[in-house]
Structures are given as structure tokens and as C-alpha cells.
C-alpha atoms as a PDB file:
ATOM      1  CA  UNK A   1     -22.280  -3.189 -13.811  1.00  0.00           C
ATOM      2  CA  UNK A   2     -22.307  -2.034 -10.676  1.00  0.00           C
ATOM      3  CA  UNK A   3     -21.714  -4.669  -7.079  1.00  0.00           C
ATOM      4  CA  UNK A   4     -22.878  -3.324  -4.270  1.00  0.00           C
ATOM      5  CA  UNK A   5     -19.746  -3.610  -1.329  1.00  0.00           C
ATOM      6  CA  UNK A   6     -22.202  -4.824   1.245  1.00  0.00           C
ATOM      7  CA  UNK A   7     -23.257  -7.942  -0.710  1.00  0.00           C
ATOM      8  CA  UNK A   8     -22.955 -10.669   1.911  1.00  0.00           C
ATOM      9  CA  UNK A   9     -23.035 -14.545   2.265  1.00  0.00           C
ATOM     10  CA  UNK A  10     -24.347 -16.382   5.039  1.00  0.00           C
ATOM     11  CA  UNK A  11     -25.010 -12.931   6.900  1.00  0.00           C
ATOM     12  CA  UNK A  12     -20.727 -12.419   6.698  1.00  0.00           C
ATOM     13  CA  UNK A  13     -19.295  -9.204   4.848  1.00  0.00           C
ATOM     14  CA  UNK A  14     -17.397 -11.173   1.653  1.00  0.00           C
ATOM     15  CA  UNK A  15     -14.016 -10.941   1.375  1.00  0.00           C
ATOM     16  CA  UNK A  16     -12.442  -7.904  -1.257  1.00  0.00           C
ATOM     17  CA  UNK A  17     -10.950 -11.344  -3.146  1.00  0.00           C
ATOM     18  CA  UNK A  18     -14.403 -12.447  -3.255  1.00  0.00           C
ATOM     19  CA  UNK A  19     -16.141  -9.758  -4.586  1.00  0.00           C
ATOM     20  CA  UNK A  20     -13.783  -8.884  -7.361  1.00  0.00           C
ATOM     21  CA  UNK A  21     -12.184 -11.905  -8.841  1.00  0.00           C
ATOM     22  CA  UNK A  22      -9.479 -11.773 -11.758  1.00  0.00           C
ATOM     23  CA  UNK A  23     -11.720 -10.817 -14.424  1.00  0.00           C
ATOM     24  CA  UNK A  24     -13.737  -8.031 -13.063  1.00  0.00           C
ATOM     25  CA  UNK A  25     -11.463  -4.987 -11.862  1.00  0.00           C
ATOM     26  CA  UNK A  26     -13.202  -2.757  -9.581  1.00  0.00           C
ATOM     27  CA  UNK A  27     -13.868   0.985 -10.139  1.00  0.00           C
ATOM     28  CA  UNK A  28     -12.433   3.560  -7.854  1.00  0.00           C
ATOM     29  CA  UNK A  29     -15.881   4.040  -6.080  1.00  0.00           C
ATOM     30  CA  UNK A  30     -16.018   0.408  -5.149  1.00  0.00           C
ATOM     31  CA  UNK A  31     -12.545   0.584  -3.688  1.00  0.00           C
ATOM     32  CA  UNK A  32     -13.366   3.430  -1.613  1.00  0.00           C
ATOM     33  CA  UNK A  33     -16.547   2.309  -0.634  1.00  0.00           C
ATOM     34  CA  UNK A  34     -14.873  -0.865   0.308  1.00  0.00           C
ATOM     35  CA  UNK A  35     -11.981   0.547   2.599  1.00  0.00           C
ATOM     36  CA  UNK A  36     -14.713   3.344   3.653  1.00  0.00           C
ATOM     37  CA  UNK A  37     -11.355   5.636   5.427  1.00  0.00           C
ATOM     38  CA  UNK A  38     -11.071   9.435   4.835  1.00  0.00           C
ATOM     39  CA  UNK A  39      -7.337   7.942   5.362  1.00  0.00           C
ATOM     40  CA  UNK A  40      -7.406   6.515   1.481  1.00  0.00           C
ATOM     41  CA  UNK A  41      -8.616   9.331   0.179  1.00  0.00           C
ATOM     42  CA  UNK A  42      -5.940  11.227   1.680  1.00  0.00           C
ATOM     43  CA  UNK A  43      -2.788   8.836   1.053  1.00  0.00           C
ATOM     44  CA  UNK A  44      -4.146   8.426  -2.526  1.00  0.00           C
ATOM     45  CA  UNK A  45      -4.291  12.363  -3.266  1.00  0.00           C
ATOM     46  CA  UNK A  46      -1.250  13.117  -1.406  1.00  0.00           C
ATOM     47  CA  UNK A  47       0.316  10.175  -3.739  1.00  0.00           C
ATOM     48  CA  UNK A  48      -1.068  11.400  -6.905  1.00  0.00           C
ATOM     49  CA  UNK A  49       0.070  15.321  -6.492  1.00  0.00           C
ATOM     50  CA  UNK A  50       2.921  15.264  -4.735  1.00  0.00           C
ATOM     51  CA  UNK A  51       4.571  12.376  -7.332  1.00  0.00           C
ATOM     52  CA  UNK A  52       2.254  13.169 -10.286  1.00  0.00           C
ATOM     53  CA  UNK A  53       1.194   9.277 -10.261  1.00  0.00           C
ATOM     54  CA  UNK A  54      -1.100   7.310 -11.528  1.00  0.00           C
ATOM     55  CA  UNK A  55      -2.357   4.637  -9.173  1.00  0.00           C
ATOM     56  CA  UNK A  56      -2.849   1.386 -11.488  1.00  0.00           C
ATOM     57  CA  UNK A  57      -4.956  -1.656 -10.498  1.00  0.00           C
ATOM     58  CA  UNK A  58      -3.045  -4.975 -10.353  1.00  0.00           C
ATOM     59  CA  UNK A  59      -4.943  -8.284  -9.472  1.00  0.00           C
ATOM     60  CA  UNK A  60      -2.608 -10.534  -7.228  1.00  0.00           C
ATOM     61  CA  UNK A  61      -3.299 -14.606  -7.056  1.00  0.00           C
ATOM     62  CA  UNK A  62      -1.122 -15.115  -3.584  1.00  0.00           C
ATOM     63  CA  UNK A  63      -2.857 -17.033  -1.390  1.00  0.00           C
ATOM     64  CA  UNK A  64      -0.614 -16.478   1.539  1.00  0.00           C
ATOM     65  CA  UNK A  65      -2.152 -15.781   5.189  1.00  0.00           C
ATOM     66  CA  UNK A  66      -5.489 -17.316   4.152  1.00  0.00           C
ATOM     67  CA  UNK A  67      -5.848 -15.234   0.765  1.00  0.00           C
ATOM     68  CA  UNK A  68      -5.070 -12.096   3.113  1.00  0.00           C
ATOM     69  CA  UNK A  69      -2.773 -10.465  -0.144  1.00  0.00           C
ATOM     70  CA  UNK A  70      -5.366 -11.959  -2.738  1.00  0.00           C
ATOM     71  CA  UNK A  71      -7.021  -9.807  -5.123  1.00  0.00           C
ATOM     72  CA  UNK A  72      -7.285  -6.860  -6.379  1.00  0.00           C
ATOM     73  CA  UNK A  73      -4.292  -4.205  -4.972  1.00  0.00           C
ATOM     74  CA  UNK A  74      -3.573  -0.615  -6.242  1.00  0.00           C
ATOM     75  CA  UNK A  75       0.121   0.202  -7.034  1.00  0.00           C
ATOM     76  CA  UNK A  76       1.671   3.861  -6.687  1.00  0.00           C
ATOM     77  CA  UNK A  77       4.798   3.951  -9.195  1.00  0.00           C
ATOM     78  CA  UNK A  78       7.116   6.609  -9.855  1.00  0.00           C
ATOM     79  CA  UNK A  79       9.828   5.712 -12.814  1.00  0.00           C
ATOM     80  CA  UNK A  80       8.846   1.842 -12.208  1.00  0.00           C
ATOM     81  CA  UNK A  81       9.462   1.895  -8.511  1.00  0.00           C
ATOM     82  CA  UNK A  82       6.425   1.307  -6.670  1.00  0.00           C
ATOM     83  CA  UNK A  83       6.487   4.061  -3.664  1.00  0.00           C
ATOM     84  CA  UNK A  84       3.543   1.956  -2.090  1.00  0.00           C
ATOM     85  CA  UNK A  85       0.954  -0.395  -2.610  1.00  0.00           C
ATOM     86  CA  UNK A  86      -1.849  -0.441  -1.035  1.00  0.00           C
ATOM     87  CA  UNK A  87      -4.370  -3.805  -0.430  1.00  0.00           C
ATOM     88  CA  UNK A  88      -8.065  -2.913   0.490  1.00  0.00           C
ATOM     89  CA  UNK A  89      -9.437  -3.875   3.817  1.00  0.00           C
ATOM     90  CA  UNK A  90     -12.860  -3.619   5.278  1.00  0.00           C
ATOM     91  CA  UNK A  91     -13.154  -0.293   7.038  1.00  0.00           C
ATOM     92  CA  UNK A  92      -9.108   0.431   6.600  1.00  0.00           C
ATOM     93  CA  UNK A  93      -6.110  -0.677   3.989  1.00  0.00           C
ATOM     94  CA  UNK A  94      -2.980  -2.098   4.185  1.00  0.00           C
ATOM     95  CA  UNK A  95      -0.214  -0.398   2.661  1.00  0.00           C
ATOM     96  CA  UNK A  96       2.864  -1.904   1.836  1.00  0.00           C
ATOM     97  CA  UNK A  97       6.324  -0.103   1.110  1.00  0.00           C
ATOM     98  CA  UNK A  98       9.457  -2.206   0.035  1.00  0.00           C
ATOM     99  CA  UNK A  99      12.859  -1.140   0.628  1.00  0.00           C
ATOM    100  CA  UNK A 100      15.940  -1.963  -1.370  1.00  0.00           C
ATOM    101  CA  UNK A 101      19.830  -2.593   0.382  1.00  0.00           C
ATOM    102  CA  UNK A 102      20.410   0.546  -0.854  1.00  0.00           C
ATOM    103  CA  UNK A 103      17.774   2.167   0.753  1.00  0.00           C
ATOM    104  CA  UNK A 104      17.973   0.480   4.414  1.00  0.00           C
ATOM    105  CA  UNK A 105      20.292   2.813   5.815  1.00  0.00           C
ATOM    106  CA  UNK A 106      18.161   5.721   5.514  1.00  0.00           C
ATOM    107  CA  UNK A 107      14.883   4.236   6.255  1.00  0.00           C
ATOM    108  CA  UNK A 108      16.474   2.457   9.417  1.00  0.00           C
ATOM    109  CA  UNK A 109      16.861   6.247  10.640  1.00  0.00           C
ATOM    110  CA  UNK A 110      13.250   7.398   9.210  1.00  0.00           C
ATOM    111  CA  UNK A 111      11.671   4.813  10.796  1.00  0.00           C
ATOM    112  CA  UNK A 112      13.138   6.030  14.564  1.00  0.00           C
ATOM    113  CA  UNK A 113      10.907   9.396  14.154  1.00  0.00           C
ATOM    114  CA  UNK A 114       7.928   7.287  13.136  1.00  0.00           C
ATOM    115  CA  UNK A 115       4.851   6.283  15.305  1.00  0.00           C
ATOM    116  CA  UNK A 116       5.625   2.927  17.256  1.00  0.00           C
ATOM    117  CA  UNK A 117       3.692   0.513  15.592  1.00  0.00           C
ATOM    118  CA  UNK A 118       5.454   2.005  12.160  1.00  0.00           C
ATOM    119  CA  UNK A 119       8.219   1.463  14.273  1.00  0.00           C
ATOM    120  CA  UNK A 120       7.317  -2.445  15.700  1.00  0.00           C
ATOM    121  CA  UNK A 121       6.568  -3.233  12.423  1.00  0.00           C
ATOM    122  CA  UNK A 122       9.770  -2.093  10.409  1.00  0.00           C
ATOM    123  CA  UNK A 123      11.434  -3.849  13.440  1.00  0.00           C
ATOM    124  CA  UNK A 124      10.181  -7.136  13.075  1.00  0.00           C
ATOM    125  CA  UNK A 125      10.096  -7.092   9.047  1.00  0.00           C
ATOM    126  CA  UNK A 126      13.040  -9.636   7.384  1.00  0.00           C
ATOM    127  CA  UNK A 127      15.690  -8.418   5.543  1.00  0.00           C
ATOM    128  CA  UNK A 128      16.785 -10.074   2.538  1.00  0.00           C
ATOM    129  CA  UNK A 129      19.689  -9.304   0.294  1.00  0.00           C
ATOM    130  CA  UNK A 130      17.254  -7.146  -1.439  1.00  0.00           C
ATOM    131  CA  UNK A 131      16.267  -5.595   1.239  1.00  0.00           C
ATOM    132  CA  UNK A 132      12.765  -5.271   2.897  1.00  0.00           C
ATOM    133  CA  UNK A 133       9.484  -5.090   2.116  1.00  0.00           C
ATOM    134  CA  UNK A 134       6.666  -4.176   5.286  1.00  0.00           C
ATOM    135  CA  UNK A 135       2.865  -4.317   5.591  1.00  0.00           C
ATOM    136  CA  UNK A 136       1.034  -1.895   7.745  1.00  0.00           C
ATOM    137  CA  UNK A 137      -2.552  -1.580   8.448  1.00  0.00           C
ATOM    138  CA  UNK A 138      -3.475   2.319   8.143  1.00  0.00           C
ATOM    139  CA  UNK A 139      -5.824   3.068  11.175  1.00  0.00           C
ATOM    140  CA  UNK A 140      -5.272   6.240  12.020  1.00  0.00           C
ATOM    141  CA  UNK A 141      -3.345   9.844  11.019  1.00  0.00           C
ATOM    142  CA  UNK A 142      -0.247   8.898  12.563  1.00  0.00           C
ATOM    143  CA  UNK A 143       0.285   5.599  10.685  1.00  0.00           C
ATOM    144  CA  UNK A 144      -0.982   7.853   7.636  1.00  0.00           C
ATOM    145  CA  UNK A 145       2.118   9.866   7.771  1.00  0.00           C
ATOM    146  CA  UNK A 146       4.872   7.727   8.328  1.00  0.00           C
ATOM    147  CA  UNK A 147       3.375   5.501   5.504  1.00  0.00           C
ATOM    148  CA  UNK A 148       3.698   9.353   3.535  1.00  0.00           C
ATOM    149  CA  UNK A 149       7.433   9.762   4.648  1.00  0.00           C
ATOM    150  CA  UNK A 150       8.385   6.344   3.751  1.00  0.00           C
ATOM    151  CA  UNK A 151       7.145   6.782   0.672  1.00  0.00           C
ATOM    152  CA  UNK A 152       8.947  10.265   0.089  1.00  0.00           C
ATOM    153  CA  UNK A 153      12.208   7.825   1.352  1.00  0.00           C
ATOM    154  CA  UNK A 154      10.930   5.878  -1.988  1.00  0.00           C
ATOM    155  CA  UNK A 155      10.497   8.850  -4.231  1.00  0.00           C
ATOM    156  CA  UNK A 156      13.901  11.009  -2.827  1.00  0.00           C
ATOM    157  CA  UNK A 157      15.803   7.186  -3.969  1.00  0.00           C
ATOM    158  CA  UNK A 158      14.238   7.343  -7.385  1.00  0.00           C
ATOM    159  CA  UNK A 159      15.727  10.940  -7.875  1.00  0.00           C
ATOM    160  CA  UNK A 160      18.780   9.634  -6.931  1.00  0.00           C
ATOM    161  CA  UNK A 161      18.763   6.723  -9.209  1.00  0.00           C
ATOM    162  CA  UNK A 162      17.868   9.066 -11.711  1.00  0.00           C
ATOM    163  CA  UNK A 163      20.678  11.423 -11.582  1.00  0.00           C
ATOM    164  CA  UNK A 164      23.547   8.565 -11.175  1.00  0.00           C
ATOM    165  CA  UNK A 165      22.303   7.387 -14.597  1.00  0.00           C
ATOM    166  CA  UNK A 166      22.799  10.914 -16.212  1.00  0.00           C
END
């Protein structure tokens, strides 16, 4: 069956949460319908050949910032590290790239090439013992490609992992 993204309530857009609840997964054309940004289509073929993965679905029930992480995200994974995740948005996405320790050194340099909101927003992200995980709405070409290079940070790591465990 096939919902229509511009179903609305009260004359209001719904919310992604609200059109596709737990139990009904949407297709790839309702996802990019939804985010409607040649910048998906991009990130999410750039993803897919440069890694050789397979973007998986995964339905999320946090209701943290006003359902804002709620619903339905897509998950890029290369040897069960995500390299990104992305959360649809109307007219944009959010993508989301989590560091380990391990990994903070590195990205703290990456991120001082990187477009100054990627930069503001790395900046003001916690760290935890883990590490650190940042959000970053993907408006425009710029943010596109640091969210690419972060992800190769993400990738390059998993190689590494890889190779210490030869």
C-alpha cells in the first residue's frame, strides 16, 4: 500500500513518526519523497559504492526533543560500525556520525578543514568515555561533504580495526 507523503492533519504536513509508525516500514520512494533533497540521493549513493553498503531501515521509539529522533531512521554499516545514520526530515535529513575515544583524535583534526557549522556542531557535541556522537542537518553541498569525510574517518577506523585483529 502506498501513503502519499503529503497526507496532512489539520492543514499541517504530519510528522515522518506519524506517517510510518513501528509496524509499517517505509519504501525507499517514500523516504525520498519525504526528505525531497538531491543531497540524499547523493550521500546515499556515495555511501553504497564507495563502502559497498547496504543501507538498512531501523525504527527508533526515542522520544527525546519532542519525538525529533522518533521513527523510522536508515543506518549505513560497514563490518557492524555504523559510518552514519541518517533521520528523515521534511525537505532535508539529519545525519548523524558517532565517534569512538579512539577515533577523537583524528576527527578533532578533520573537523578543522570542515565547513563551520560542521565545525560549531562537532564543537559543542559532549564527549563521553565512549566518545561522541553529532547530529547535523544536511542543507546544502558543503555540509554534504564533511558528513562524506567523516564518514570515510568511520570507514578508514574500521580498516584499521580490521587489520589489528589479523
Amino acid at each position: 500500500m502506498y501513503i502519499s507523503i503529503n497526507n496532512k492533519k489539520a492543514g499541517v504536513m504530519m510528522q515522518w513518526n506519524e506517517l510510518f509508525n513501528a509496524d509499517q516500514e517505509p519504501t525507499e520512494r517514500q523516504i525520498t519523497e519525504f526528505i525531497s533533497s538531491p543531497l540524499w540521493h547523493d550521500l546515499a549513493n556515495h555511501l553504497i559504492q564507495t563502502y559497498q553498503v547496504k543501507p538498512k531501515s531501523v525504527y527508533s521509539g526515542c522520544s527525546m526533543g519532542d519525538d525529533y529522533w522518533k521513527g523510522w531512521n536508515i543506518k549505513f554499516k560497514k563490518s557492524g560500525k555504523a559510518l552514519c545514520t541518517v533521520y528523515p526530515k521534511e525537505g532535508y535529513f539529519v545525519a548523524m556520525v558517532s565517534f569512538s575515544a579512539k577515533e577523537l583524535d583524528e576527527a578533532d583534526l578533520l573537523v578543522q578543514i570542515c565547513d563551520e557549522y560542521t565545525k560549531n556542531k562537532y564543537q559543542q557535541a559532549k564527549s563521553s568515555k565512549l566518545g561522541k556522537s553529532i547530529s547535523f542537518e544536511v542543507t546544502n553541498e558543503d555540509i554534504l561533504q564533511d558528513i562524506k569525510e567523516l564518514a570515510a574517518l568511520r570507514a578508514r577506523s574500521t580498516k584499521k580495526n580490521k587489520l589489528q585483529s589479523v
